[in-house]
C-alpha atoms as a PDB file:
ATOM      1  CA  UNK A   1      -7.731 130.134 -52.724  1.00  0.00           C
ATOM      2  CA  UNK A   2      -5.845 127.810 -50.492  1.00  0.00           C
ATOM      3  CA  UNK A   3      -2.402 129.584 -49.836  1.00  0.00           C
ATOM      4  CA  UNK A   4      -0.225 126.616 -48.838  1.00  0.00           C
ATOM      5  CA  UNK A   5      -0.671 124.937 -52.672  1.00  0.00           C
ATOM      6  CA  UNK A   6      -0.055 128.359 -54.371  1.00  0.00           C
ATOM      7  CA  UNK A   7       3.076 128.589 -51.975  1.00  0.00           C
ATOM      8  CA  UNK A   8       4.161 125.012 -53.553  1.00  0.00           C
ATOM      9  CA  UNK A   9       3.416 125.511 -57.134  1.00  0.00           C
ATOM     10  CA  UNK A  10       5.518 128.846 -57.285  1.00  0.00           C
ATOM     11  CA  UNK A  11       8.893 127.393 -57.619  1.00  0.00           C
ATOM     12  CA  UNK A  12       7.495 125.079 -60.467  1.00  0.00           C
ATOM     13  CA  UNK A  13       6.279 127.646 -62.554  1.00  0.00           C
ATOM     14  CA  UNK A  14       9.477 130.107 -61.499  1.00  0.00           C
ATOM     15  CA  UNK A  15      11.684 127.247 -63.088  1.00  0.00           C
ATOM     16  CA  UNK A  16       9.704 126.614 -66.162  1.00  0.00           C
ATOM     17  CA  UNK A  17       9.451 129.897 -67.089  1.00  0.00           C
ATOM     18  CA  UNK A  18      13.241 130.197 -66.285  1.00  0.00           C
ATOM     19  CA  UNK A  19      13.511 127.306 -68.809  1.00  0.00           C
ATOM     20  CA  UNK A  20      12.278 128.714 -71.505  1.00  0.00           C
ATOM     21  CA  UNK A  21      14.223 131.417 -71.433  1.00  0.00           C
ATOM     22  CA  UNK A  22      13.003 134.389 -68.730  1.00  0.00           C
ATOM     23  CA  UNK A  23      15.420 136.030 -66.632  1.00  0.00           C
ATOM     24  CA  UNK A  24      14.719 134.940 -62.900  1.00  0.00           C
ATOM     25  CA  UNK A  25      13.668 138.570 -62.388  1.00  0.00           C
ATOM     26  CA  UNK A  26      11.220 138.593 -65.511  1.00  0.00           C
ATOM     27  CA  UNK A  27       9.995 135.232 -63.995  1.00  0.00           C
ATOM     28  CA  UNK A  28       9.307 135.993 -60.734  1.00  0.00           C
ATOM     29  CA  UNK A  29       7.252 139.517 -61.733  1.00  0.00           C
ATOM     30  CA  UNK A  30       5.076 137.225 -64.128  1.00  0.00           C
ATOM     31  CA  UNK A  31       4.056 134.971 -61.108  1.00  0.00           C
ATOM     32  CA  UNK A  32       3.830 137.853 -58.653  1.00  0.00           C
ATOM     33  CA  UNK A  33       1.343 139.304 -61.352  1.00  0.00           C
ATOM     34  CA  UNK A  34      -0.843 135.996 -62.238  1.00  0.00           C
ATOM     35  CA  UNK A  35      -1.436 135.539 -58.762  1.00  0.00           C
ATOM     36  CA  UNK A  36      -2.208 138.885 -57.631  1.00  0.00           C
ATOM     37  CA  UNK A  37      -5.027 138.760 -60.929  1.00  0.00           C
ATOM     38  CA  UNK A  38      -6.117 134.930 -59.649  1.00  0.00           C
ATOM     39  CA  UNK A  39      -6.731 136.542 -56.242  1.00  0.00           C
ATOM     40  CA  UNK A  40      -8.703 139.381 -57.735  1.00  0.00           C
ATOM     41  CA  UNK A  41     -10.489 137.508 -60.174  1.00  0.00           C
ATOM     42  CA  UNK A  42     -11.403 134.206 -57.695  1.00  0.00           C
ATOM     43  CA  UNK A  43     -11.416 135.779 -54.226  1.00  0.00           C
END
């Protein structure tokens, strides 16, 4: 997975979910999570 686009897309997706209503802390747990399965599931 190339790092450097998952490093830009994160603040996207932190401020849509943060948009539709998330706490910043829920948020940012949800995109730790995705990517951490992503990794695992597409090495």
């Amino acid at each position: 997975m190339d790092e450097l686009l998952l490093r830009s897309l994160v603040p996207g997706v932190l401020g849509v979910l943060v948009r539709r209503g998330a706490d910043f802390a829920a948020a940012e747990d949800a995109v730790q999570d995705a990517l951490v399965e992503a990794v695992r599931v597409r090495p």
